[in-house]
N, C-alpha and C. Protein backbone atom coordinates (compact mmCIF):
# COMPACT_ATOMS: atom_id res chain seq x y z
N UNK A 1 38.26 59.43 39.65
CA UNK A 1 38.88 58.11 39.72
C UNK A 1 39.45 57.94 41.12
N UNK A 2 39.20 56.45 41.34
CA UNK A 2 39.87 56.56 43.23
C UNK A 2 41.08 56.22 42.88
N UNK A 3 42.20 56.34 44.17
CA UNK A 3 43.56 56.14 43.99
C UNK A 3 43.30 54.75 43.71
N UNK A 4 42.61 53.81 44.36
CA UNK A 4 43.15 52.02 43.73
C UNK A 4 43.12 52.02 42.57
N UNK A 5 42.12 52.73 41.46
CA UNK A 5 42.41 52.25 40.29
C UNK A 5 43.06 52.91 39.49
N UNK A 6 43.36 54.21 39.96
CA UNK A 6 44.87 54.94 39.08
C UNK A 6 45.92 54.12 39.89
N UNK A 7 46.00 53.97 41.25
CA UNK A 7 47.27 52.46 41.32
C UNK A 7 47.50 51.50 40.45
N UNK A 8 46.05 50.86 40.23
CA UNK A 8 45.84 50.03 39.71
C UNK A 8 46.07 50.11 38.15
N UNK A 9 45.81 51.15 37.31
CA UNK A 9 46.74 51.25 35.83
C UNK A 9 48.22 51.63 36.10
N UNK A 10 48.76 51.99 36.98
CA UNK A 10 49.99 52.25 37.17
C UNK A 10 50.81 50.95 36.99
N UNK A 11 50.26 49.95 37.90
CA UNK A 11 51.13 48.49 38.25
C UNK A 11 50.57 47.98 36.69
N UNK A 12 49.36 48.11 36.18
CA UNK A 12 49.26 47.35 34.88
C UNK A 12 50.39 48.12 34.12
N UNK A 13 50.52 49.08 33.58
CA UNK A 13 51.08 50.13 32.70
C UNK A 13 53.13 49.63 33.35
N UNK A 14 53.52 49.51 34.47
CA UNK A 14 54.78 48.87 34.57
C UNK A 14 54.56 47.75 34.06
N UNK A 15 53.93 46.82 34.15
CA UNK A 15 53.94 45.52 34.26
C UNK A 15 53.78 45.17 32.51
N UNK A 16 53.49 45.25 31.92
CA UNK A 16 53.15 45.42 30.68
C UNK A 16 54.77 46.29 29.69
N UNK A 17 55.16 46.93 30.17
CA UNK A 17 56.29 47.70 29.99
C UNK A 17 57.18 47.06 30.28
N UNK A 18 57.36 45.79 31.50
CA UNK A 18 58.15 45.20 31.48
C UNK A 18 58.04 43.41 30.49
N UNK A 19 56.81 43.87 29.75
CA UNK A 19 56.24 42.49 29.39
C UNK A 19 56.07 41.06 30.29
N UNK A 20 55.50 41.00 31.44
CA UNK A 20 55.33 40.88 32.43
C UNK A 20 53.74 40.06 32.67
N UNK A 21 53.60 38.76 32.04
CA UNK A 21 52.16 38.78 32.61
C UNK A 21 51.86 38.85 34.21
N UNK A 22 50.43 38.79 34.75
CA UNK A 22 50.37 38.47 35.75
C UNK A 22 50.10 37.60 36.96
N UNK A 23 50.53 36.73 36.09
CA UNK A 23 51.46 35.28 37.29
C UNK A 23 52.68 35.58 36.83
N UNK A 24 53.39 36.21 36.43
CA UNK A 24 54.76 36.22 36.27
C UNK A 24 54.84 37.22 37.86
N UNK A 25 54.37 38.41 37.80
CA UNK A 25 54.22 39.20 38.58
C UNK A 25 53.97 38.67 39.80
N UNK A 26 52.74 37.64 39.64
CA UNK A 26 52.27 37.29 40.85
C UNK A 26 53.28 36.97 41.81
N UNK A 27 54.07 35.87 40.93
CA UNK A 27 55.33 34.73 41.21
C UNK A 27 55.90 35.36 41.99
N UNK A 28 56.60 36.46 41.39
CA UNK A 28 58.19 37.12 41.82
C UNK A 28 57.34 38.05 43.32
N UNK A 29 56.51 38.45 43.05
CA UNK A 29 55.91 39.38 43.99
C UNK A 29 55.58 38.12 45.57
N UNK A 30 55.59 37.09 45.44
CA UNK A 30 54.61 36.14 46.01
C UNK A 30 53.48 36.34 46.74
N UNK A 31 52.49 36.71 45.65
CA UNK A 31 50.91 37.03 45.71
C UNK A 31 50.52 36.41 45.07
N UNK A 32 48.99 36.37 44.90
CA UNK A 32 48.02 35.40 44.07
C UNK A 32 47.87 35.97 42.73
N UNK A 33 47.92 35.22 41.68
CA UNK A 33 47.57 36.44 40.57
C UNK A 33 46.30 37.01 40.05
N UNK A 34 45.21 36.65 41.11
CA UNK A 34 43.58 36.85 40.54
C UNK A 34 43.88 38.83 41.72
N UNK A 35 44.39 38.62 42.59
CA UNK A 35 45.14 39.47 43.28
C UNK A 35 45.48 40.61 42.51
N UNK A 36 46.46 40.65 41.76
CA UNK A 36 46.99 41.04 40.44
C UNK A 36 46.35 41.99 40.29
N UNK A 37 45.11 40.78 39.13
CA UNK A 37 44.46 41.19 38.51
C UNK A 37 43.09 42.46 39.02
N UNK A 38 42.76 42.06 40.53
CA UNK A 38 41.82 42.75 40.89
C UNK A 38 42.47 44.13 41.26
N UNK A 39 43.69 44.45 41.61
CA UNK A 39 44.64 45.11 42.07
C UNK A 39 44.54 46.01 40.49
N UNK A 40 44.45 45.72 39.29
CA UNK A 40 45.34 46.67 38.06
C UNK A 40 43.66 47.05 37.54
N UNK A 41 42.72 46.70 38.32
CA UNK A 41 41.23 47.00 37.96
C UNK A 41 40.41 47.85 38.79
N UNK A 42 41.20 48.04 39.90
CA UNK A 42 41.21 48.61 40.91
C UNK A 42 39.84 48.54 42.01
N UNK A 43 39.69 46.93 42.04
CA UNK A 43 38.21 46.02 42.85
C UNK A 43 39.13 45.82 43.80
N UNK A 44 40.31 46.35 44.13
CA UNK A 44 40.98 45.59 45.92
C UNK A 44 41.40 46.95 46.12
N UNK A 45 41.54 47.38 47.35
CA UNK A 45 42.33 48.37 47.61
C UNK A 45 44.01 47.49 48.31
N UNK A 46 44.79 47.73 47.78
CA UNK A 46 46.61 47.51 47.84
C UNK A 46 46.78 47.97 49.58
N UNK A 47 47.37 46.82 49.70
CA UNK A 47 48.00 46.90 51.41
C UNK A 47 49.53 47.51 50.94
N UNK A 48 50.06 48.24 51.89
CA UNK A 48 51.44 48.82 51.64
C UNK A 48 51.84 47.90 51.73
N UNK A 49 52.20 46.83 52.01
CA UNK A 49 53.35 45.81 51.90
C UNK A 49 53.16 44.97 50.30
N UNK A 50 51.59 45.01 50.08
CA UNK A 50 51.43 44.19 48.63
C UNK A 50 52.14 45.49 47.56
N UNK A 51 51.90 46.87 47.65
CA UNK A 51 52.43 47.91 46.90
C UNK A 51 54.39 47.44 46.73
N UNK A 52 54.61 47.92 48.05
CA UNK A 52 56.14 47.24 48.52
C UNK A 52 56.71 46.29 47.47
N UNK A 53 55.78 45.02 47.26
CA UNK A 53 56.50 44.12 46.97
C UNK A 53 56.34 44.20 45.52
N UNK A 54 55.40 44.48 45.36
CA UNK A 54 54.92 45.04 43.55
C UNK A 54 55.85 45.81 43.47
N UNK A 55 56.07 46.77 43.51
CA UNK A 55 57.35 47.59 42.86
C UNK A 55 58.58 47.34 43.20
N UNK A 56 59.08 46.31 43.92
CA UNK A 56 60.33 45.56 43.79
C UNK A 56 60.40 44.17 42.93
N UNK A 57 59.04 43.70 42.58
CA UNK A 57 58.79 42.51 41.73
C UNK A 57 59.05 43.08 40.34
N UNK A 58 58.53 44.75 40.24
CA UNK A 58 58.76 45.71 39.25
C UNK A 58 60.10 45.89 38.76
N UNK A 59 60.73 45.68 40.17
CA UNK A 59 62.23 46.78 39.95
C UNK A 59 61.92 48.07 39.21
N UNK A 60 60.68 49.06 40.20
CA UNK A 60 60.73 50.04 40.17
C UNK A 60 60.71 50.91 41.71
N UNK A 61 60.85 51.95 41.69
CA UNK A 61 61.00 52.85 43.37
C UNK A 61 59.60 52.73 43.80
N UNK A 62 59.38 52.78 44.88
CA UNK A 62 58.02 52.88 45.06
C UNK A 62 56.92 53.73 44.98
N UNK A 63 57.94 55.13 45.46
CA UNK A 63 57.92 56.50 45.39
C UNK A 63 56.81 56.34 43.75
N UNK A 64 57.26 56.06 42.74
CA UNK A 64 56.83 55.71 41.12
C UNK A 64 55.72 55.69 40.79
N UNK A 65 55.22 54.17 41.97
CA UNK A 65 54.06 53.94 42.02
C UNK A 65 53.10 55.39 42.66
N UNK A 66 53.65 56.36 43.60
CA UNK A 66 52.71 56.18 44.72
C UNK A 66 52.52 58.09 44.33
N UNK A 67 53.35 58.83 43.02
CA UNK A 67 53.31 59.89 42.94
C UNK A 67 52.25 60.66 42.24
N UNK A 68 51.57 61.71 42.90
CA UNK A 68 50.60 62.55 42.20
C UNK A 68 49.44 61.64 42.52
N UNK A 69 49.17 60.52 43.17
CA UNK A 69 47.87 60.15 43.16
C UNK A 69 47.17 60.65 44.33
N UNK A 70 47.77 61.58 45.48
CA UNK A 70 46.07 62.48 45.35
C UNK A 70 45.59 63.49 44.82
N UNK A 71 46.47 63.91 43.54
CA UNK A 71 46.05 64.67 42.54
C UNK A 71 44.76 64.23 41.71
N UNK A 72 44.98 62.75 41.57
CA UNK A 72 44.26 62.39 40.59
C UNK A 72 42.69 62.47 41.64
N UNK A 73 42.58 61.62 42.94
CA UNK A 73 41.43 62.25 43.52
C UNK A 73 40.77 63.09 43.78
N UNK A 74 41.80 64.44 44.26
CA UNK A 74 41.04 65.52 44.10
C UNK A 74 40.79 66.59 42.57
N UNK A 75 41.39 66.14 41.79
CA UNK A 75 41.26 66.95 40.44
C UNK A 75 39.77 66.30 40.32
N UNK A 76 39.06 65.61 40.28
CA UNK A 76 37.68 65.13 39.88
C UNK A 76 36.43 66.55 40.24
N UNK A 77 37.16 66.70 41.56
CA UNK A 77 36.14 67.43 42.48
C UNK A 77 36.50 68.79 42.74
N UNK A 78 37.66 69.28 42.04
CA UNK A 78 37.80 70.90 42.06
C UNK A 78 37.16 71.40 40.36
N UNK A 79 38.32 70.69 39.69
CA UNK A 79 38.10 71.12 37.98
C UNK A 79 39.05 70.28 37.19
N UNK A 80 38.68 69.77 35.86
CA UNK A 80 39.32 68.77 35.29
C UNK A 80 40.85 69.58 35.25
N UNK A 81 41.66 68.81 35.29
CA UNK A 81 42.95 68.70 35.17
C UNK A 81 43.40 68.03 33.82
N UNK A 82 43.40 68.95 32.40
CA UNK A 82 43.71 68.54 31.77
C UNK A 82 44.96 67.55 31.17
N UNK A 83 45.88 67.77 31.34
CA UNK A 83 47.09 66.99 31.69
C UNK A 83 46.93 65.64 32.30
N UNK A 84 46.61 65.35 33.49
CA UNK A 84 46.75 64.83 34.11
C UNK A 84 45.44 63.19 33.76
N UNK A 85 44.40 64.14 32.92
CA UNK A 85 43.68 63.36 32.43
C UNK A 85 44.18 62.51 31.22
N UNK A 86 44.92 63.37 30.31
CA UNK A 86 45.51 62.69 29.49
C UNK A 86 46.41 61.33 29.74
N UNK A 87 47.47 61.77 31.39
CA UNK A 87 48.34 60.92 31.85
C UNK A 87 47.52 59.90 32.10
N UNK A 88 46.20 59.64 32.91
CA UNK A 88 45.40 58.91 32.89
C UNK A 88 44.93 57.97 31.91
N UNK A 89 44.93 58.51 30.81
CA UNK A 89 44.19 57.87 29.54
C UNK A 89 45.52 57.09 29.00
N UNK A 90 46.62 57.54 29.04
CA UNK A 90 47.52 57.25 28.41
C UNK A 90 48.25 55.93 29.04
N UNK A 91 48.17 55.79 30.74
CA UNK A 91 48.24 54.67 31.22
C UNK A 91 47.95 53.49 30.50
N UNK A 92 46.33 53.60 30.30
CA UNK A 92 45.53 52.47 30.10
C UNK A 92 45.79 51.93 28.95
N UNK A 93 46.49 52.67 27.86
CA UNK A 93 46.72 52.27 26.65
C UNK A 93 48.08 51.07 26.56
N UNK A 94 47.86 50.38 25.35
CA UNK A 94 49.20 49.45 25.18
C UNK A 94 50.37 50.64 24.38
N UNK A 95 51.51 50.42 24.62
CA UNK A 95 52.77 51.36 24.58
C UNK A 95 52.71 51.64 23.50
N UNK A 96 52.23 50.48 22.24
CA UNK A 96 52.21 51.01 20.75
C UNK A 96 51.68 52.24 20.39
N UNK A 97 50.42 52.49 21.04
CA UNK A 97 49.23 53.26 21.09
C UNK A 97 50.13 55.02 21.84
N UNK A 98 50.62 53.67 23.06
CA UNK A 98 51.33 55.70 23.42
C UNK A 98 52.63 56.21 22.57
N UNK A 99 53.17 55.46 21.96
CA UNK A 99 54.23 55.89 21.11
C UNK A 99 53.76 56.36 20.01
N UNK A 100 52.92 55.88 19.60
CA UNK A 100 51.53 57.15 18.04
C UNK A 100 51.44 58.13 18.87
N UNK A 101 50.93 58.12 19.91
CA UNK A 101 50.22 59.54 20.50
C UNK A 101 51.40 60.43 20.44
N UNK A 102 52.49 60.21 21.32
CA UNK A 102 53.44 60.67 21.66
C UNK A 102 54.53 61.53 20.42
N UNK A 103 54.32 60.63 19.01
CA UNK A 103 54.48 61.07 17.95
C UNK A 103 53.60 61.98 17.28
N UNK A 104 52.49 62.15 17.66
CA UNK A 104 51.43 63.27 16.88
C UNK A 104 51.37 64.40 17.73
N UNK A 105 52.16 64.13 19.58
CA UNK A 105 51.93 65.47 20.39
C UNK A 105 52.84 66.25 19.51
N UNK A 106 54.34 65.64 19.62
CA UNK A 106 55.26 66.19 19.07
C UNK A 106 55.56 67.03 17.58
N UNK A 107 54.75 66.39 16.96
CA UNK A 107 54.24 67.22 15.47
C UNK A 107 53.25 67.84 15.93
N UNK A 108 52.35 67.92 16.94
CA UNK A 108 51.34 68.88 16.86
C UNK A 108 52.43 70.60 18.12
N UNK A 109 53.18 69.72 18.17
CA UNK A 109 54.29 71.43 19.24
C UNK A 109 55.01 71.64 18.34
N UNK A 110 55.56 70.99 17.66
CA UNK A 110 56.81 71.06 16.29
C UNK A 110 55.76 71.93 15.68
N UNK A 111 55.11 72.10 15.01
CA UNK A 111 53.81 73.11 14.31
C UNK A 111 53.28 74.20 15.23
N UNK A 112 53.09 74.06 16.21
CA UNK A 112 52.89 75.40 17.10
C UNK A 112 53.84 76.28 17.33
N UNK A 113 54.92 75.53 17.55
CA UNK A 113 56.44 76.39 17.54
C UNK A 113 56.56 77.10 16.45
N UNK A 114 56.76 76.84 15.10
CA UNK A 114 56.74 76.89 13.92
C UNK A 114 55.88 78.09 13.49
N UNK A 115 54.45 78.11 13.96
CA UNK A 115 53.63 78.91 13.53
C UNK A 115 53.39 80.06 14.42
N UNK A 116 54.43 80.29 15.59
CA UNK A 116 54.51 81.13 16.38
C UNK A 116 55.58 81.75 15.86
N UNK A 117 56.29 81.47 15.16
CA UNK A 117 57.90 82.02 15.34
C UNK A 117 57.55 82.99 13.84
N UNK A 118 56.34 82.39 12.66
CA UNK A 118 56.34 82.68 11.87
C UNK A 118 55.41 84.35 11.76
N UNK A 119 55.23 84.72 13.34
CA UNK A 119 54.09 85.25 13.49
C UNK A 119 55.27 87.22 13.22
C-alpha cells in the first residue's frame, strides 16, 4: 500500500470518528471536497500544508496523521507485518464494525490467558 492511501484511510477513519462529512471537512479545512475525497482514496498525493490543515480541521496532532507510515510501505516488500495489516484493515472499516472486532480480540486473549494459566 503507498503512503497516500494509508494517509488517505487515516483522514477518512478521523473524519468519520468525528462524524464529519466531507464538505464539512472540506469547509473548515478550506479545500475542495472532491479533494477530500480523492485524498481518503488515495488518487492525490497530500501537499504538507493540505495534511497541516486536515488535521487541524481534525483537531488532531499531525504527528497522528503522519505515524508508522513508512512502515506500512516498506512492510509490503520485506514480509507481511501482521499487526500492522490488521491496523490497516481496521482503518477502512465503520467504528461499529471495529468495536465487534475489538470485542471478539478481547474474548479471543481473555481465553488464551485463561487456557494458559490452566496449563
Amino acid at each position: 500500500m503507498s503512503i497516500s492511501a494509508e494517509l488517505g484511510l487515516r483522514i477518512r477513519y478521523y473524519r468519520r470518528r468525528k462524524q464529519m462529512s466531507q464538505e464539512k471537512l472540506a469547509e473548515i479545512c478550506n479545500l475542495h471536497p472532491t479533494y477530500i475525497g480523492q485524498l481518503e482514496r488515495g488518487e492525490k498525493n497530500a501537499t504538507i500544508e493540505s495534511i497541516y490543515k486536515i488535521s487541524h480541521g481534525l483537531n488532531i496532532p499531525l504527528n497522528k496523521l503522519m505515524e508508522n507510515l513508512e512502515v506500512f510501505e516498506t512492510a509490503e516488500s520485506v514480509s507481511p507485518n501482521i499487526p500492522l495489516e490488521i491496523y490497516h484493515q481496521l482503518l477502512s472499516m465503520p467504528s461499529e464494525k471495529q468495536q465487534k472486532i475489538q470485542k471478539i480480540i478481547q474474548e479471543i486473549v481473555s481465553f488464551s490467558q485463561e487456557s494458559k494459566s490452566d496449563e
